[in-house]
C-alpha atoms as a PDB file:
ATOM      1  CA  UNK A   1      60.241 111.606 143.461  1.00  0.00           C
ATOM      2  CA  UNK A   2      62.172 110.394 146.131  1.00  0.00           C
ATOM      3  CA  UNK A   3      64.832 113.348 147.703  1.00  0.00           C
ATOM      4  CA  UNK A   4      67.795 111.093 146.227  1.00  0.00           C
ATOM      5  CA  UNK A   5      66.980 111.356 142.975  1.00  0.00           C
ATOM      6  CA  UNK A   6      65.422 115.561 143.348  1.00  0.00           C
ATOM      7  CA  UNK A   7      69.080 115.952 144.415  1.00  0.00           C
ATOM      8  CA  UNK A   8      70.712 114.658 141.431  1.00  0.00           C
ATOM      9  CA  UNK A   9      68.558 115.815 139.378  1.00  0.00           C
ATOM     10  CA  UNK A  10      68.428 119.632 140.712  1.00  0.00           C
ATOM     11  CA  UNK A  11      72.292 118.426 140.658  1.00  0.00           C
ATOM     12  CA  UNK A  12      72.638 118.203 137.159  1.00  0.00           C
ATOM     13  CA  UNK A  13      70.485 121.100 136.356  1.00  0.00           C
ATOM     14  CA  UNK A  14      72.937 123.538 138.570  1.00  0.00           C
ATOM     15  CA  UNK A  15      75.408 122.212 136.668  1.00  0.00           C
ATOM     16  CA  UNK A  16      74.890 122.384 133.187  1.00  0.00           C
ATOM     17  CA  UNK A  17      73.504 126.084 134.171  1.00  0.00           C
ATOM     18  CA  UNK A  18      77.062 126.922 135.498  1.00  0.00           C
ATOM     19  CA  UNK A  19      78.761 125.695 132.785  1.00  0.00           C
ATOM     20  CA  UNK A  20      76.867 127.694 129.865  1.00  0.00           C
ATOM     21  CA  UNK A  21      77.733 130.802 131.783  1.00  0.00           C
ATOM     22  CA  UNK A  22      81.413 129.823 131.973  1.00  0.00           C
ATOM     23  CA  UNK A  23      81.471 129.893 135.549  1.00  0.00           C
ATOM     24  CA  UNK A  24      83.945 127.309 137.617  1.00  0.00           C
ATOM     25  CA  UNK A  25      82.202 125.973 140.809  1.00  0.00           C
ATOM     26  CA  UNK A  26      84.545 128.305 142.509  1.00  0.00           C
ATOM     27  CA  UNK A  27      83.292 131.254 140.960  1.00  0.00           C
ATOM     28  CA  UNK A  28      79.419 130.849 142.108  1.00  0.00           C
ATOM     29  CA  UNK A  29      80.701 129.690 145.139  1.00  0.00           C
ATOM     30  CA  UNK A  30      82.109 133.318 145.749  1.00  0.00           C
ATOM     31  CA  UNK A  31      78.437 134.613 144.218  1.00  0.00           C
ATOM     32  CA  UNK A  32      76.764 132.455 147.253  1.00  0.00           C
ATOM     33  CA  UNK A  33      79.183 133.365 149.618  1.00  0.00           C
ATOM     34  CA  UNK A  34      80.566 130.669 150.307  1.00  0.00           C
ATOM     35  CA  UNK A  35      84.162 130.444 151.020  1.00  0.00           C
ATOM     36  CA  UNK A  36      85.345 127.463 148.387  1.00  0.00           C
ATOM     37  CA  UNK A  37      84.186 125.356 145.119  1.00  0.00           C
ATOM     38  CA  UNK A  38      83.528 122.104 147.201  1.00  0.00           C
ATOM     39  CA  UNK A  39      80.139 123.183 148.265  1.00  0.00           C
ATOM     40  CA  UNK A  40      78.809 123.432 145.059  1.00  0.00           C
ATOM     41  CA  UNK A  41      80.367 120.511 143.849  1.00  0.00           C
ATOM     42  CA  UNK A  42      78.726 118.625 146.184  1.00  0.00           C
ATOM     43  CA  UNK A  43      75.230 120.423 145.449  1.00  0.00           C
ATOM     44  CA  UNK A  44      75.915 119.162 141.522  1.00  0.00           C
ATOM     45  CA  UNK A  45      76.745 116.084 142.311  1.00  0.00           C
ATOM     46  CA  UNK A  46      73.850 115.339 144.431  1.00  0.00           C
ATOM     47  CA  UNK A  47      75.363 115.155 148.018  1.00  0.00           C
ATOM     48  CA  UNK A  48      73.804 118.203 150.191  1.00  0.00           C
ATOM     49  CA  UNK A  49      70.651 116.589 151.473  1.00  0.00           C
ATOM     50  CA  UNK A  50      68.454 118.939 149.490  1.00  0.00           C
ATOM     51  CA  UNK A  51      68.272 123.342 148.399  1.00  0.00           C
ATOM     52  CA  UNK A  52      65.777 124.866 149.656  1.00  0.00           C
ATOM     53  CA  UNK A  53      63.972 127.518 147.748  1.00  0.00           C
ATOM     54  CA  UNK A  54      66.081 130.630 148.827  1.00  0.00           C
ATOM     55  CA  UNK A  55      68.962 129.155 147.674  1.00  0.00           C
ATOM     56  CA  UNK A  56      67.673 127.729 144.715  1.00  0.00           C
ATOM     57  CA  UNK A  57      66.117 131.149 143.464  1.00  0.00           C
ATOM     58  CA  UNK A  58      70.159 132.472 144.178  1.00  0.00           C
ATOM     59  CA  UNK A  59      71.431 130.532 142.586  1.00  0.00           C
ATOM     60  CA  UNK A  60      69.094 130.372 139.449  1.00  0.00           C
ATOM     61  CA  UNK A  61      70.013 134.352 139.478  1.00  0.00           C
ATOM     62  CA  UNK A  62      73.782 134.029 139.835  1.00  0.00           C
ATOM     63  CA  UNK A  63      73.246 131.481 136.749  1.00  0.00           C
ATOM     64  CA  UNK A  64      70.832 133.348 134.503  1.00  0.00           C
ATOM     65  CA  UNK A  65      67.637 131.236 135.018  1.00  0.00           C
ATOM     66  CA  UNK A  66      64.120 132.305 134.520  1.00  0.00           C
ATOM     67  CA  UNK A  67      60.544 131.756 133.529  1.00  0.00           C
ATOM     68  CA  UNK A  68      59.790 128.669 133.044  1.00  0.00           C
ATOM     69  CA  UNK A  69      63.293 126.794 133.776  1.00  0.00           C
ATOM     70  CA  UNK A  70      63.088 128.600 136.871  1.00  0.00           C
ATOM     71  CA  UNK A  71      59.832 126.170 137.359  1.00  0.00           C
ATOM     72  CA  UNK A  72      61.688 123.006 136.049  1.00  0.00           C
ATOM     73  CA  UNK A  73      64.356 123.945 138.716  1.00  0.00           C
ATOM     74  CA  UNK A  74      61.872 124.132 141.585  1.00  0.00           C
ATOM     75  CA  UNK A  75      59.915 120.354 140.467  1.00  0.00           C
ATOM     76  CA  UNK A  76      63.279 119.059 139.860  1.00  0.00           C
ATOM     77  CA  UNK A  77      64.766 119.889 143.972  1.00  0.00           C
ATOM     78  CA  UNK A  78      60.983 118.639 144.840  1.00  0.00           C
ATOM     79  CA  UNK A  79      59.174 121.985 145.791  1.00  0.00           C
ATOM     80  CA  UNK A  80      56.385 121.866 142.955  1.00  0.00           C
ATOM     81  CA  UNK A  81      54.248 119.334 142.346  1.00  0.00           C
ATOM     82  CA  UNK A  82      53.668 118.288 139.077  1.00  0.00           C
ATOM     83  CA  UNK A  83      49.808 119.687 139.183  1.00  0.00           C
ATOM     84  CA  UNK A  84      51.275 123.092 140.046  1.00  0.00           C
ATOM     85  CA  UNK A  85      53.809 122.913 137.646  1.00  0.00           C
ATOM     86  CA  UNK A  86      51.397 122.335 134.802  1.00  0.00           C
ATOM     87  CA  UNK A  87      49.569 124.925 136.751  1.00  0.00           C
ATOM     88  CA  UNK A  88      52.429 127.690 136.129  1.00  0.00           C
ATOM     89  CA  UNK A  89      53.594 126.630 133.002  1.00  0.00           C
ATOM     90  CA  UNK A  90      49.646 127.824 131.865  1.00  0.00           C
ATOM     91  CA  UNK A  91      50.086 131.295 133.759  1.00  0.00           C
ATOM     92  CA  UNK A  92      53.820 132.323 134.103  1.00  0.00           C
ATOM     93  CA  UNK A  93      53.323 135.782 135.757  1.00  0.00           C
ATOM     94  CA  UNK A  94      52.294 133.897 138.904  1.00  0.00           C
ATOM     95  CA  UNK A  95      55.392 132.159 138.760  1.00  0.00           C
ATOM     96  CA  UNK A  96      56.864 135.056 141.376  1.00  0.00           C
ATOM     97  CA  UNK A  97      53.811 134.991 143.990  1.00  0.00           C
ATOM     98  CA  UNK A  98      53.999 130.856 143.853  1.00  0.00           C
ATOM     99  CA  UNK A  99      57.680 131.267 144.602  1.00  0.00           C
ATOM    100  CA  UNK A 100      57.724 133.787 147.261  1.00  0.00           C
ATOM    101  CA  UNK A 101      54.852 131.676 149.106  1.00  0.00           C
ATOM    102  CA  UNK A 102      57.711 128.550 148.423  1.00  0.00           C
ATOM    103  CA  UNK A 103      59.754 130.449 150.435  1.00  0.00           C
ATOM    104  CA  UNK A 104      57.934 131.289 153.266  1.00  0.00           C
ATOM    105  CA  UNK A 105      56.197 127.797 153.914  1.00  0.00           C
ATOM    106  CA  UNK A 106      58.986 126.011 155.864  1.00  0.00           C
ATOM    107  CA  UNK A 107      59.332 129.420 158.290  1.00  0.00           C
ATOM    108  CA  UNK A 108      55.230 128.846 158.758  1.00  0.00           C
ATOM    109  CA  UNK A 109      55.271 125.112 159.327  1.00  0.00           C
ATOM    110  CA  UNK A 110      58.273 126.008 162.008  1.00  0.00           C
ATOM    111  CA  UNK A 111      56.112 128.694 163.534  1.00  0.00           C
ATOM    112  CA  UNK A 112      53.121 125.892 163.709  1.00  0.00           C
ATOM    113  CA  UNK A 113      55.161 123.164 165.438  1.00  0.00           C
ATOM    114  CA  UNK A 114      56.472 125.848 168.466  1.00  0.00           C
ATOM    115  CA  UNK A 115      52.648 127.257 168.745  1.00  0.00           C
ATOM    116  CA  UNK A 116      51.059 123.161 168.845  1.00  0.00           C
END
């Protein structure tokens, strides 16, 4: 999937999360800590060059996601391959090991580069 379309698509999910919990973009915005609505409109609407995992898992929190759409939401911003994500949806209490290691692989590959 190319990053264009993981963005809209991770884009719409945020979205349609935020609204069935009634919250404006402004109010996650002040969940994320972030100082105005604009940043999350631009994260729905597919603009910010991509979420990485941290964030993701925040904001799936702030918005009441689990389980398995928790797994959508990761394949949809591009961090699971399908094979894993047929992988998880087959044994969902991994689902928070898979994730943590998700969230640790871009400080390792950074770690790599410096040591090469």
């Amino acid at each position: 999937m190319s990053s264009r379309r993981s963005t809209k698509k991770i884009g719409r999910l945020i979205r349609l999360a935020r609204m069935n919990t009634g919250l404006t973009q402004k109010d996650l915005a002040a969940k994320l800590g972030v100082r105005s609505g604009s940043y999350v409109g631009m994260l729905e609407s597919g603009l910010c060059k991509g979420v990485g995992v941290g964030r993701l898992r925040e904001i799936a929190s702030h918005l009441d996601v689990h389980g398995v759409d928790c797994y959508r939401w990761m394949a949809a911003a591009g961090h699971l391959p399908t094979s894993l994500m047929t992988a998880l949806m087959r044994s969902p209490e991994r689902w928070d090991e898979v994730s943590d290691l998700l969230a640790q692989a871009p400080r390792s590959r950074r770690r790599m580069a410096r040591s090469a």
